[in-house]
C-alpha atoms as a PDB file:
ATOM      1  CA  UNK A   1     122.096 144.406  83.409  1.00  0.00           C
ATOM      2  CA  UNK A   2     124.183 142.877  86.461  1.00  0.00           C
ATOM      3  CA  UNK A   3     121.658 140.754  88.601  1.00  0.00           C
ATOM      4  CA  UNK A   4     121.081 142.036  92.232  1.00  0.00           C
ATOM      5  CA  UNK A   5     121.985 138.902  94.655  1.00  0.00           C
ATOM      6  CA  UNK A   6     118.371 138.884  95.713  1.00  0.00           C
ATOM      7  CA  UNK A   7     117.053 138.125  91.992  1.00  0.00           C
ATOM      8  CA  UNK A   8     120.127 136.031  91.412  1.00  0.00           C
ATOM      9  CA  UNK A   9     119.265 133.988  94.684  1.00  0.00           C
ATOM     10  CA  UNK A  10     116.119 133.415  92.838  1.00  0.00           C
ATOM     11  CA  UNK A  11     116.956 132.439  89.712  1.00  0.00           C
ATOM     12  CA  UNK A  12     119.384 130.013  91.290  1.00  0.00           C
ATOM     13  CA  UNK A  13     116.842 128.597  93.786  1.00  0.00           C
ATOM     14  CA  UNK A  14     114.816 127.409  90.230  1.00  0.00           C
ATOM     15  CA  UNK A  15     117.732 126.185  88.158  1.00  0.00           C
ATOM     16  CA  UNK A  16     117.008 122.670  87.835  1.00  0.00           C
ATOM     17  CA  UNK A  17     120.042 120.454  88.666  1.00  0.00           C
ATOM     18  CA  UNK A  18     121.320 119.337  84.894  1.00  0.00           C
ATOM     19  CA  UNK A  19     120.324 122.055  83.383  1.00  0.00           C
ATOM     20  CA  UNK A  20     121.606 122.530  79.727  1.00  0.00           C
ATOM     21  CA  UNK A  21     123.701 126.159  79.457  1.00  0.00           C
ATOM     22  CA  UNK A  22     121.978 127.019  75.946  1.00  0.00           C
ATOM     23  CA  UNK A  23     118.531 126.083  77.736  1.00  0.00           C
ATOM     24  CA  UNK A  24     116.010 129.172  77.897  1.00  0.00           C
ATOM     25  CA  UNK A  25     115.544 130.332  81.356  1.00  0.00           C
ATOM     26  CA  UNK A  26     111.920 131.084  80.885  1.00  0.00           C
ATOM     27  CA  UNK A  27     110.643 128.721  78.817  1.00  0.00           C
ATOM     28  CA  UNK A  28     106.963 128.362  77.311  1.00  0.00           C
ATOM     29  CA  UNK A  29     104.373 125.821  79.440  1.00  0.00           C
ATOM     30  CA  UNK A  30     105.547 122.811  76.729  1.00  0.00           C
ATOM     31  CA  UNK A  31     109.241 124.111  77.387  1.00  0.00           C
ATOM     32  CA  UNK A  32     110.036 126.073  74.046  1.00  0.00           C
ATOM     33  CA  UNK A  33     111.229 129.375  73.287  1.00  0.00           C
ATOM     34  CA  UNK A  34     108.617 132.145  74.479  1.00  0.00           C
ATOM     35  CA  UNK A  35     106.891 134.259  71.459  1.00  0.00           C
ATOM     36  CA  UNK A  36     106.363 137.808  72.257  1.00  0.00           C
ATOM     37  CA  UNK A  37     102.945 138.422  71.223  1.00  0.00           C
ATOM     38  CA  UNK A  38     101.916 134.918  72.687  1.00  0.00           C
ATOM     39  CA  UNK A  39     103.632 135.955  75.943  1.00  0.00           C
ATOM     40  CA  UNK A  40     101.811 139.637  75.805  1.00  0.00           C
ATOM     41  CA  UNK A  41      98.056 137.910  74.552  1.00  0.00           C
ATOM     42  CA  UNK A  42      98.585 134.453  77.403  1.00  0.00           C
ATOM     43  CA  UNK A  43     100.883 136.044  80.180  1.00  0.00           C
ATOM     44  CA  UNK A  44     101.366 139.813  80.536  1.00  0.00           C
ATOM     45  CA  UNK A  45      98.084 140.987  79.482  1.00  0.00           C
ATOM     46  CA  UNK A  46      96.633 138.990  82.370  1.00  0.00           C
ATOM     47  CA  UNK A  47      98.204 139.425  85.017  1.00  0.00           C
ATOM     48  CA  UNK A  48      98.607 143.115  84.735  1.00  0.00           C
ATOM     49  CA  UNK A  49      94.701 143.391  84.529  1.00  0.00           C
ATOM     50  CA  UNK A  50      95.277 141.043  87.675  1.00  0.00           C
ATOM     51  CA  UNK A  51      97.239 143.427  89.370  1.00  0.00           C
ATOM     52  CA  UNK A  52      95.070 146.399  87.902  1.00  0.00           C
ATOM     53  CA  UNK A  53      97.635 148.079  86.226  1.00  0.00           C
ATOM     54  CA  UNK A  54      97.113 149.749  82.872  1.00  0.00           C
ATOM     55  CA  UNK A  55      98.138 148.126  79.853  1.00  0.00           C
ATOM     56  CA  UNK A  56     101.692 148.332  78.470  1.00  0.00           C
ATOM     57  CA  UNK A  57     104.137 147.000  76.540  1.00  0.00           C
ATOM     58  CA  UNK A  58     106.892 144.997  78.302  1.00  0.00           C
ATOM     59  CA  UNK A  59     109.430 146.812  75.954  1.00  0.00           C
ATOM     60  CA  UNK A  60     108.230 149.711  79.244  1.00  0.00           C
ATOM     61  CA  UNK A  61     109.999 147.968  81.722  1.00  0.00           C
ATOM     62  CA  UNK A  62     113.545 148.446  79.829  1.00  0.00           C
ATOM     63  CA  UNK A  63     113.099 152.344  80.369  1.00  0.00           C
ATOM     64  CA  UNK A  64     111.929 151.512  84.382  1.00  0.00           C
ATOM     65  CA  UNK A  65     115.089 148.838  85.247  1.00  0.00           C
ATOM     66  CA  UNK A  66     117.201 151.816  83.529  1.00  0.00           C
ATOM     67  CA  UNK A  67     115.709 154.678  85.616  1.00  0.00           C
ATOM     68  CA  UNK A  68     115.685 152.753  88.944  1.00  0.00           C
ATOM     69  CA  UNK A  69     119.079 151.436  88.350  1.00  0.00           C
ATOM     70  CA  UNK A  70     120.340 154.789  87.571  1.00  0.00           C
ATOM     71  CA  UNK A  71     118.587 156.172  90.536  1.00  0.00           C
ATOM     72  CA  UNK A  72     120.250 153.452  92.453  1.00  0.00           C
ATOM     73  CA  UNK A  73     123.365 155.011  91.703  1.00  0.00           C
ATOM     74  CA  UNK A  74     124.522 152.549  89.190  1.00  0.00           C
ATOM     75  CA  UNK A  75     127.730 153.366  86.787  1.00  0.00           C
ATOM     76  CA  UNK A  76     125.870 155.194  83.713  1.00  0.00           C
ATOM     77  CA  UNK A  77     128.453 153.824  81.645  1.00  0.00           C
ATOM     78  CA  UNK A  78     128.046 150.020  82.800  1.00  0.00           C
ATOM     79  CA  UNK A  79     124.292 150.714  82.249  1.00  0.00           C
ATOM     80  CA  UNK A  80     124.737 151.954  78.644  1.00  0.00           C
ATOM     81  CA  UNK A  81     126.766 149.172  78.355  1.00  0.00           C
ATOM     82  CA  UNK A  82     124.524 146.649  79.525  1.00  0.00           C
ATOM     83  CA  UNK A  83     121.422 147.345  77.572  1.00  0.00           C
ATOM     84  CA  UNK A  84     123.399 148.174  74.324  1.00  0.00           C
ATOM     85  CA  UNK A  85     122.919 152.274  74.998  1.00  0.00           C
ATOM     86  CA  UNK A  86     125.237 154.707  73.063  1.00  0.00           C
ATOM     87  CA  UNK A  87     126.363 156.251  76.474  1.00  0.00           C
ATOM     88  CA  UNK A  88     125.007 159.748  74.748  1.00  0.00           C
ATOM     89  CA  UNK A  89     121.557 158.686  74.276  1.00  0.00           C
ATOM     90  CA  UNK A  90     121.717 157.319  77.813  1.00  0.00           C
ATOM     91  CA  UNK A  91     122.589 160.423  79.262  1.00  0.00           C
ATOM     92  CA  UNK A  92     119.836 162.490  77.286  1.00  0.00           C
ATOM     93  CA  UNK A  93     117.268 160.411  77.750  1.00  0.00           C
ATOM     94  CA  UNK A  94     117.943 159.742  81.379  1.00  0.00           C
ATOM     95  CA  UNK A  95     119.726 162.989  82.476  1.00  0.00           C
ATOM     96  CA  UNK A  96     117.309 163.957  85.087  1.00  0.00           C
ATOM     97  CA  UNK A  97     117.322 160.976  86.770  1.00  0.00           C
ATOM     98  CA  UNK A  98     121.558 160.897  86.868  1.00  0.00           C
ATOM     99  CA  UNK A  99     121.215 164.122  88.252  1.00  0.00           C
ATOM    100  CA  UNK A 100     118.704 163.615  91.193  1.00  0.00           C
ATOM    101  CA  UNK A 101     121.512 160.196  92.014  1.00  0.00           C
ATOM    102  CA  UNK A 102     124.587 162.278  91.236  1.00  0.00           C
ATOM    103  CA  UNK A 103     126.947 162.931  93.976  1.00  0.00           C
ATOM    104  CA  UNK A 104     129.196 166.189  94.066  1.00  0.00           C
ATOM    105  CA  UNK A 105     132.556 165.319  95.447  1.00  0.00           C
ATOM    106  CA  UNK A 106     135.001 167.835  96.893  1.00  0.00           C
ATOM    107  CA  UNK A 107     138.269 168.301  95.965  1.00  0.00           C
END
């Protein structure tokens, strides 16, 4: 998906200054690639029971950066595109929330 400035800012602000462009963004603590189920079992698990929220998978936050974007009134097209969505699933699966974002214009 296309980076708001505001998390782009961030990201910036923590690019070291010669970074490598094939380096990982978010790399582990010793600097390797990150391993889901390490991430879920070290990371995620705890800090959502640190925030008290209920457990779930991060695979859940795909379906809420869709839904807000959408609601944002993002292109359903670039979002499809973006996140590797047939545009038809898209639209079924997130119909309701393109409608409550839709705008009627008048001819």
């Amino acid at each position: 998906m296309t980076l708001t400035p505001k998390v782009a800012e961030m990201l910036s602000a923590r690019k070291p200054t010669n970074v490598d462009p094939e380096a990982s963004v978010f790399p582990s603590p010793k600097g390797k690639l990150l391993n889901d189920h390490t991430f879920r079992r070290r990371a995620w698990t705890k800090i959502l029971t640190r925030l008290e929220i209920t457990y779930r998978k991060p695979y859940s936050t795909r379906h809420t950066a869709i839904s807000h974007a959408l609601a944002n009134g993002a292109n359903p097209l670039a979002v499809a595109e973006q996140t590797g969505h047939d545009p038809q699933i898209l639209f079924k699966h997130y119909a309701s929330v393109i409608q409550k974002s839709a705008v009627m214009v008048e001819f």
